[in-house]
PDB file of N, CA and C in Angstrom:
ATOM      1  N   UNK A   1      77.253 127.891 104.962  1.00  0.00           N
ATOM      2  CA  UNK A   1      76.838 126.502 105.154  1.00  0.00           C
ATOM      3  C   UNK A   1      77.740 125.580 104.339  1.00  0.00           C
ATOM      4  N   UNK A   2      78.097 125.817 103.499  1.00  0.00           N
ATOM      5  CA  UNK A   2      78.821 125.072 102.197  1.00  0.00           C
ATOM      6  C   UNK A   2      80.389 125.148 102.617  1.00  0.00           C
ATOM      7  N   UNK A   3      80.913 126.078 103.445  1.00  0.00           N
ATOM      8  CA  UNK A   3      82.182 126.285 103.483  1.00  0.00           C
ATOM      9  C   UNK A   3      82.373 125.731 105.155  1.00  0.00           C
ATOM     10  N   UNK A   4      81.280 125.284 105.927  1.00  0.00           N
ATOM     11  CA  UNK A   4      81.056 124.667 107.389  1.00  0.00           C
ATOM     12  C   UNK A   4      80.855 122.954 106.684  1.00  0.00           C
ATOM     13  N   UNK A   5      80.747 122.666 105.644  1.00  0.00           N
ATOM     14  CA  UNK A   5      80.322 121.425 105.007  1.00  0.00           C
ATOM     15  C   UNK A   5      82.129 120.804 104.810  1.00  0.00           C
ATOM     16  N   UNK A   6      82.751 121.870 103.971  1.00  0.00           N
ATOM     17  CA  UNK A   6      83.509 121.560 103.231  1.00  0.00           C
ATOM     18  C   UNK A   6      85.238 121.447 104.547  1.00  0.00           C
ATOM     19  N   UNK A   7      84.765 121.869 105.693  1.00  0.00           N
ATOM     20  CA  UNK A   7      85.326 122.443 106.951  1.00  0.00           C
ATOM     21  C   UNK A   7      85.633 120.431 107.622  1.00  0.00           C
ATOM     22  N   UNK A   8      84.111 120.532 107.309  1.00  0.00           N
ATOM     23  CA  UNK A   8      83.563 118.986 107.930  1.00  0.00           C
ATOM     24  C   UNK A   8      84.204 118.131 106.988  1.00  0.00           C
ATOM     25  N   UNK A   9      84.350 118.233 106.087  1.00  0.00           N
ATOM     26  CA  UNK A   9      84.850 116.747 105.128  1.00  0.00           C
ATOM     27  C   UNK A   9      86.433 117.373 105.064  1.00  0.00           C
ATOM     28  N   UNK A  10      87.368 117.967 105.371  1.00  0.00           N
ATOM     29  CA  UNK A  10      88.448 118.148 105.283  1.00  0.00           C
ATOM     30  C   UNK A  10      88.827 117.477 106.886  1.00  0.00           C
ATOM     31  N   UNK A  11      88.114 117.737 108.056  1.00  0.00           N
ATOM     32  CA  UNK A  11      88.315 117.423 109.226  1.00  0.00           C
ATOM     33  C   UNK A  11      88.356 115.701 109.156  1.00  0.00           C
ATOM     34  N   UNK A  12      87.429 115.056 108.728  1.00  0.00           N
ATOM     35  CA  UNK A  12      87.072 113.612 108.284  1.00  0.00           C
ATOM     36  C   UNK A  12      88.150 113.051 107.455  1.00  0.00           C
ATOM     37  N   UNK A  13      88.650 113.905 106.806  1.00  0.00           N
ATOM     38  CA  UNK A  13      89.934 113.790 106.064  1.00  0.00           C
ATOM     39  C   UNK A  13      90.740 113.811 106.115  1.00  0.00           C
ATOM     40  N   UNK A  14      91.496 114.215 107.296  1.00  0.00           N
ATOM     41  CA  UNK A  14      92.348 114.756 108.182  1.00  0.00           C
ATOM     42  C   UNK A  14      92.651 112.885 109.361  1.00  0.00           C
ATOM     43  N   UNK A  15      91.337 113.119 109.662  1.00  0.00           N
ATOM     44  CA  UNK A  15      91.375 111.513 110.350  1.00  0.00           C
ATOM     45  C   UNK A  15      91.374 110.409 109.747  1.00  0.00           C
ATOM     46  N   UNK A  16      90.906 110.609 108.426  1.00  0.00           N
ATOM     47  CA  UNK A  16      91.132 109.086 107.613  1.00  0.00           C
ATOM     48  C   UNK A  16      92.690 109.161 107.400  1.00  0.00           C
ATOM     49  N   UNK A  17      93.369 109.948 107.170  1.00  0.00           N
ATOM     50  CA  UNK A  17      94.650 109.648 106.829  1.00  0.00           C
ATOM     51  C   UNK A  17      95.243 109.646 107.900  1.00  0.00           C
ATOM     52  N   UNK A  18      95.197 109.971 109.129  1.00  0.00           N
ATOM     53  CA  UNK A  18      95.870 109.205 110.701  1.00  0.00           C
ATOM     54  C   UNK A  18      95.338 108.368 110.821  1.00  0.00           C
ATOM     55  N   UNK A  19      94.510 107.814 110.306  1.00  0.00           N
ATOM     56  CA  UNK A  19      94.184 106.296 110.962  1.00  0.00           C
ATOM     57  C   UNK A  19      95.076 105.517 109.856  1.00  0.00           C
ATOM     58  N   UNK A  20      94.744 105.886 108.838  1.00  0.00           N
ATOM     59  CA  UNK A  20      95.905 105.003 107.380  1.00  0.00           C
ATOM     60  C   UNK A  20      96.706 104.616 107.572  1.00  0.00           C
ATOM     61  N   UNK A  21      97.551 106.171 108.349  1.00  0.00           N
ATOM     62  CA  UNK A  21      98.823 106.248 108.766  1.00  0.00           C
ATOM     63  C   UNK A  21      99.648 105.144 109.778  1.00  0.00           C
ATOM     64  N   UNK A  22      98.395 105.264 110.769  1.00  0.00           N
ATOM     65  CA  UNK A  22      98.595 104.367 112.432  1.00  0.00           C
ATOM     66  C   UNK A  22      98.227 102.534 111.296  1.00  0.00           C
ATOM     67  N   UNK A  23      97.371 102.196 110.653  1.00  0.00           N
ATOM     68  CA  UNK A  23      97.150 101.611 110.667  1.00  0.00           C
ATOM     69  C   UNK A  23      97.883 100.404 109.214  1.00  0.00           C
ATOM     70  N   UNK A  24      98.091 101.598 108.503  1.00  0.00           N
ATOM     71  CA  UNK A  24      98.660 101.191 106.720  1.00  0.00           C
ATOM     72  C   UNK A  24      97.442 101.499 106.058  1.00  0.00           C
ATOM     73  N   UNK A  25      98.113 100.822 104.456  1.00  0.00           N
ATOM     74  CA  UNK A  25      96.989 101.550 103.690  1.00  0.00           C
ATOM     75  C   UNK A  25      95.557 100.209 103.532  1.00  0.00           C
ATOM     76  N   UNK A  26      95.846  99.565 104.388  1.00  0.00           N
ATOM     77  CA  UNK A  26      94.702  98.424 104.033  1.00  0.00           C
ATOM     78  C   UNK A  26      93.504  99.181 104.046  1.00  0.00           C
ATOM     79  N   UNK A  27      93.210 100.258 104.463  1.00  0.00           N
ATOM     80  CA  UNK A  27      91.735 100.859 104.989  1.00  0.00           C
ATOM     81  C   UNK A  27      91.276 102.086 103.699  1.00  0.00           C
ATOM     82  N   UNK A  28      92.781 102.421 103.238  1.00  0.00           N
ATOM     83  CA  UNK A  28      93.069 104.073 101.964  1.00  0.00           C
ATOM     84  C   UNK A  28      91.536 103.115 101.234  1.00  0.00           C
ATOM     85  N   UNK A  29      91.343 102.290 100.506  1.00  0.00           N
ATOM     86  CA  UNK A  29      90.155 102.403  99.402  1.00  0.00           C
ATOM     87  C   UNK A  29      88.401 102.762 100.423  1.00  0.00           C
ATOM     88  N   UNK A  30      88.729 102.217 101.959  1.00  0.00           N
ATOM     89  CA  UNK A  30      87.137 102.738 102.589  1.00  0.00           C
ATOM     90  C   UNK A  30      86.897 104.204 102.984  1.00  0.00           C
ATOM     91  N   UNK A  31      88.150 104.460 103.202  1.00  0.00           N
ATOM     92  CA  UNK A  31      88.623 105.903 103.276  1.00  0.00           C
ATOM     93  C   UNK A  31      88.111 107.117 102.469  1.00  0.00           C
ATOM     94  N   UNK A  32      88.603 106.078 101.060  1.00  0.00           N
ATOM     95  CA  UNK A  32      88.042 107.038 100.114  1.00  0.00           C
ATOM     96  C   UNK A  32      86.637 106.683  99.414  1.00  0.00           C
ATOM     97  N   UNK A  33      85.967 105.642  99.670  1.00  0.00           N
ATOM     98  CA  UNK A  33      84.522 105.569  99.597  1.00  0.00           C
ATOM     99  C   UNK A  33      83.548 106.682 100.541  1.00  0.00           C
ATOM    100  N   UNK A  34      83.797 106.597 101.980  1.00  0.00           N
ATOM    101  CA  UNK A  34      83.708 107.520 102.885  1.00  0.00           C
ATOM    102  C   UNK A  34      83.391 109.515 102.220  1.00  0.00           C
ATOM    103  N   UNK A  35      85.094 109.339 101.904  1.00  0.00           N
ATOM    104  CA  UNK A  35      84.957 110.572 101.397  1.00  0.00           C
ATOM    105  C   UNK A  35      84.043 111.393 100.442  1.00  0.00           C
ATOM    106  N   UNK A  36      84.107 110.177  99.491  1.00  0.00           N
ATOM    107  CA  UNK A  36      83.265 110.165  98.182  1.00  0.00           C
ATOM    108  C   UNK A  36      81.777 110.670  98.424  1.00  0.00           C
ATOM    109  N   UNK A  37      81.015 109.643  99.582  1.00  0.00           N
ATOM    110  CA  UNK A  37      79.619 109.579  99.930  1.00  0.00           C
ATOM    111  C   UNK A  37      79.536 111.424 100.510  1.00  0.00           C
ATOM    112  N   UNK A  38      80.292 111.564 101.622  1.00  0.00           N
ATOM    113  CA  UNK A  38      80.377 112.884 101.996  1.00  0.00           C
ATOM    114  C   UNK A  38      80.489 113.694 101.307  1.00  0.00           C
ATOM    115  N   UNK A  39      81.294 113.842 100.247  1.00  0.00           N
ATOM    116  CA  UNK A  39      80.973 114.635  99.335  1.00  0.00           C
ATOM    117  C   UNK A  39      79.715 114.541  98.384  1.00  0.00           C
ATOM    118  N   UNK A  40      79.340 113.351  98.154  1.00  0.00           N
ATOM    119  CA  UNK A  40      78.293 113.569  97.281  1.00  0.00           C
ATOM    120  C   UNK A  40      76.867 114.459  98.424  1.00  0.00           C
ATOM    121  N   UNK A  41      77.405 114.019  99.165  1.00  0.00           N
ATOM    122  CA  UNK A  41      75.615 114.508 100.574  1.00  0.00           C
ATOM    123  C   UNK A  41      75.874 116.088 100.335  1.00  0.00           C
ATOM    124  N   UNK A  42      77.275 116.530 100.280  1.00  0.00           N
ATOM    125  CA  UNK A  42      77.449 118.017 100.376  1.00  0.00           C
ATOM    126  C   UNK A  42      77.228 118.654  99.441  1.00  0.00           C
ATOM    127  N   UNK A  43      77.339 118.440  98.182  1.00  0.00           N
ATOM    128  CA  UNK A  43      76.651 118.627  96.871  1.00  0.00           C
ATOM    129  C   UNK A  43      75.277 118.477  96.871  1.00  0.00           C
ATOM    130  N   UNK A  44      74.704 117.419  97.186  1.00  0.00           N
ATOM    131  CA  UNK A  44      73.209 117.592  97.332  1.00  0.00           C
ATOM    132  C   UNK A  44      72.530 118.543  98.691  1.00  0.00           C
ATOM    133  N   UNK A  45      73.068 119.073  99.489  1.00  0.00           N
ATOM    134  CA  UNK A  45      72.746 119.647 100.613  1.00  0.00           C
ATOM    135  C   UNK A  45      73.165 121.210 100.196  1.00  0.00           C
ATOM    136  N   UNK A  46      73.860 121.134  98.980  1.00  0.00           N
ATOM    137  CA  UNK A  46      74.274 122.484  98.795  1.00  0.00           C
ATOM    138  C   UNK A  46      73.730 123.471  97.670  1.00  0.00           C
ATOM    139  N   UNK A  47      72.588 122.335  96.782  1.00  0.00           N
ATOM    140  CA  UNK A  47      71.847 122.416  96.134  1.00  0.00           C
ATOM    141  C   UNK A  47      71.102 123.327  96.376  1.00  0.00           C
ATOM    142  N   UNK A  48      70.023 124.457  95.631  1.00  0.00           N
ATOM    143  CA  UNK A  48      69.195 124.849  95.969  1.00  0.00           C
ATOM    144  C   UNK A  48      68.068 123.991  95.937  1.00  0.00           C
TER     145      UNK A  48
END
């Protein structure tokens, strides 16, 4: 479950930086708010 989590936020991660890319970095700081939140849900979901 944790390594299907971590699958999911690398994939999300994968697209924030083609969109960066296509777009510049005006978007890199929501990007990485994004990331941040996702990771924090996966830590708490990974919790016992």
């Amino acid at each position: 479950m944790v390594e299907a989590g971590i699958q999911a936020v690398l994939t999300v991660e994968m697209m924030v930086l083609m969109v960066v890319g296509a777009t510049g970095g005006q978007i890199l700081a929501t990007g990485e708010q994004i990331l941040a939140m996702a990771g924090r849900e996966l830590w708490l979901t990974a919790l016992p």
